[in-house]
C-alpha atoms as a PDB file:
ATOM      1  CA  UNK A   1     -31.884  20.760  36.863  1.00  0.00           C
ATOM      2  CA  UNK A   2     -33.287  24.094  38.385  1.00  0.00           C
ATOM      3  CA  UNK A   3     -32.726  24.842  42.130  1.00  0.00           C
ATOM      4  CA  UNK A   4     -35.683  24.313  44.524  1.00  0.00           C
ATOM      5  CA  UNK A   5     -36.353  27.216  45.864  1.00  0.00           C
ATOM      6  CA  UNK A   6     -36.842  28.671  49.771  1.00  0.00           C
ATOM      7  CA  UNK A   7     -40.604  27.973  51.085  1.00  0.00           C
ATOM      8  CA  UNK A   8     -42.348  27.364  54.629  1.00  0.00           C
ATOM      9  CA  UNK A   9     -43.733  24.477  55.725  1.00  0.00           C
ATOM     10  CA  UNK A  10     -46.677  25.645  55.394  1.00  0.00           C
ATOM     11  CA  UNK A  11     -46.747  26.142  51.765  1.00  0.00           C
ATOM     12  CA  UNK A  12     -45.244  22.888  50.994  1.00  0.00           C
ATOM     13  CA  UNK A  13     -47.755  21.249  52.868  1.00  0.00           C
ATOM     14  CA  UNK A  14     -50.538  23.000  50.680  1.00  0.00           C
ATOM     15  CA  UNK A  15     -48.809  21.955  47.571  1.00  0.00           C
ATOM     16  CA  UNK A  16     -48.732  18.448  48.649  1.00  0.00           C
ATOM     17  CA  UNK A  17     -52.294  18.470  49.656  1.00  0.00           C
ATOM     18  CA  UNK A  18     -53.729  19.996  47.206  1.00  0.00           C
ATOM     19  CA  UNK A  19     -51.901  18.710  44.263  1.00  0.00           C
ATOM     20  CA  UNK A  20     -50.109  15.230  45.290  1.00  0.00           C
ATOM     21  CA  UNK A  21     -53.003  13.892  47.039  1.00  0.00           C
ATOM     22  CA  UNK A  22     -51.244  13.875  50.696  1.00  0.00           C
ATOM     23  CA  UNK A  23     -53.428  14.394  53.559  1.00  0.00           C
ATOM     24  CA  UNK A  24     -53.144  15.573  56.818  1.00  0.00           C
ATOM     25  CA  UNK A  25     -53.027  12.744  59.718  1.00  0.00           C
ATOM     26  CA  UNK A  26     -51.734  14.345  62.908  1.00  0.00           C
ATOM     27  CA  UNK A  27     -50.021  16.965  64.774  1.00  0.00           C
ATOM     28  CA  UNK A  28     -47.445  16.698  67.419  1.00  0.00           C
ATOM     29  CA  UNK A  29     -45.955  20.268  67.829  1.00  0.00           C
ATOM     30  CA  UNK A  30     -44.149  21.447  65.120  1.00  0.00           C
ATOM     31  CA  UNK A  31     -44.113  18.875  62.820  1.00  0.00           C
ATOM     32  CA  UNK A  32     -47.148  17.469  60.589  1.00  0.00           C
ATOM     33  CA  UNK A  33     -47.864  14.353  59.651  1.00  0.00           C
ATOM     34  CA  UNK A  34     -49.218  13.390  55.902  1.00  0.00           C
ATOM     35  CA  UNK A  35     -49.703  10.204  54.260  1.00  0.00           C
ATOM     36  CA  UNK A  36     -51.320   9.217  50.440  1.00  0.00           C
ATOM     37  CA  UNK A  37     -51.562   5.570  52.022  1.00  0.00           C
ATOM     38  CA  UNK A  38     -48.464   4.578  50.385  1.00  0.00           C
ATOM     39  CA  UNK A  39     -46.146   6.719  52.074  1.00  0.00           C
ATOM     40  CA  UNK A  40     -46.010   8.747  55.855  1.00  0.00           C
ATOM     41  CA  UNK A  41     -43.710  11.676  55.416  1.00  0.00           C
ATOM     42  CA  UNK A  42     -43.449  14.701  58.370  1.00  0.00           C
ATOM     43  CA  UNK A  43     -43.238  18.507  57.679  1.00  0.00           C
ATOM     44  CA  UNK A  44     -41.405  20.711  59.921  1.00  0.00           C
ATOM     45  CA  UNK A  45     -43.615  23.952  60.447  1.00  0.00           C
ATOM     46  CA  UNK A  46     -40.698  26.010  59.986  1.00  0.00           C
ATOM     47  CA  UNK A  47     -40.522  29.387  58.255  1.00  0.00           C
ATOM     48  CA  UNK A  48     -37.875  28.540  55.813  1.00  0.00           C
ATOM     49  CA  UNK A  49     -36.673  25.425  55.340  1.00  0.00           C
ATOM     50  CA  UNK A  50     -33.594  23.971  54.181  1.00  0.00           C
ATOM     51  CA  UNK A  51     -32.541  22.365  50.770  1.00  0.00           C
ATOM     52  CA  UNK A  52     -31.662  19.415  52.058  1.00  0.00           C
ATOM     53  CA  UNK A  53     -34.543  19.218  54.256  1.00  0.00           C
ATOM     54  CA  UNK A  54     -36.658  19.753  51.336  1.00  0.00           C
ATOM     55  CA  UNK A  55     -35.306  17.462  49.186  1.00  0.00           C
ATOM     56  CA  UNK A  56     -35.595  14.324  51.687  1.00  0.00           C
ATOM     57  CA  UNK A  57     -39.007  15.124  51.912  1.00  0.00           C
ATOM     58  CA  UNK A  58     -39.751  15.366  48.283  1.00  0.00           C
ATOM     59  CA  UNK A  59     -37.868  12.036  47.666  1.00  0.00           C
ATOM     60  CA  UNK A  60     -39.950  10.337  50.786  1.00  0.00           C
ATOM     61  CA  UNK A  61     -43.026  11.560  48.983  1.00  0.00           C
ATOM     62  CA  UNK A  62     -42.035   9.555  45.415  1.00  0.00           C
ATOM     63  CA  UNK A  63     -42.266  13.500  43.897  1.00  0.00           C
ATOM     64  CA  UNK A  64     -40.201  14.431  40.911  1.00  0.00           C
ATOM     65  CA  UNK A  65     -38.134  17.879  41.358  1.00  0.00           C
ATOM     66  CA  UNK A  66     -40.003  19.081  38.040  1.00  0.00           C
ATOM     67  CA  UNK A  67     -43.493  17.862  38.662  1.00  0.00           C
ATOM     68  CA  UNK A  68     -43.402  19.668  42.287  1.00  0.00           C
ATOM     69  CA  UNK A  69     -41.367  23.016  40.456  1.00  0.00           C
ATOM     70  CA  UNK A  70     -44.483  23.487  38.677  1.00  0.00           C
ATOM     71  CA  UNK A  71     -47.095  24.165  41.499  1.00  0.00           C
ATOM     72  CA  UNK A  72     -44.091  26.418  43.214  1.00  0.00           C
END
């Protein structure tokens, strides 16, 4: 299985928008809210974040390592 690699919050928040159908609910300093109505996941606005971080996200979010590798 291929490593996920090193990316801001930011751009995992656009690949999650733009091809997961997440959207954006709310705001509360650093951290982002999205939802897809079956799930609420938040987003650290970091610059880097961590694997592990990462990877509890993606599994919140119901998305396969491979399907989100590809919009990377």
């Amino acid at each position: 299985m291929p490593k996920l690699p090193r990316i801001s919050g930011n751009d995992l928040i656009k690949v999650l928008t733009k091809h997961f159908s997440f959207r954006t609910l709310r705001q509360k300093g650093s951290h982002i809210t999205l939802t897809n109505d079956k799930a609420f996941i938040t987003v650290p606005l970091h610059p880097e974040l961590d694997i592990g971080t990462l990877n509890a996200i993606l599994k919140d979010a119901d998305v396969r390592r491979d399907e989100f590798l590809k919009y990377v």
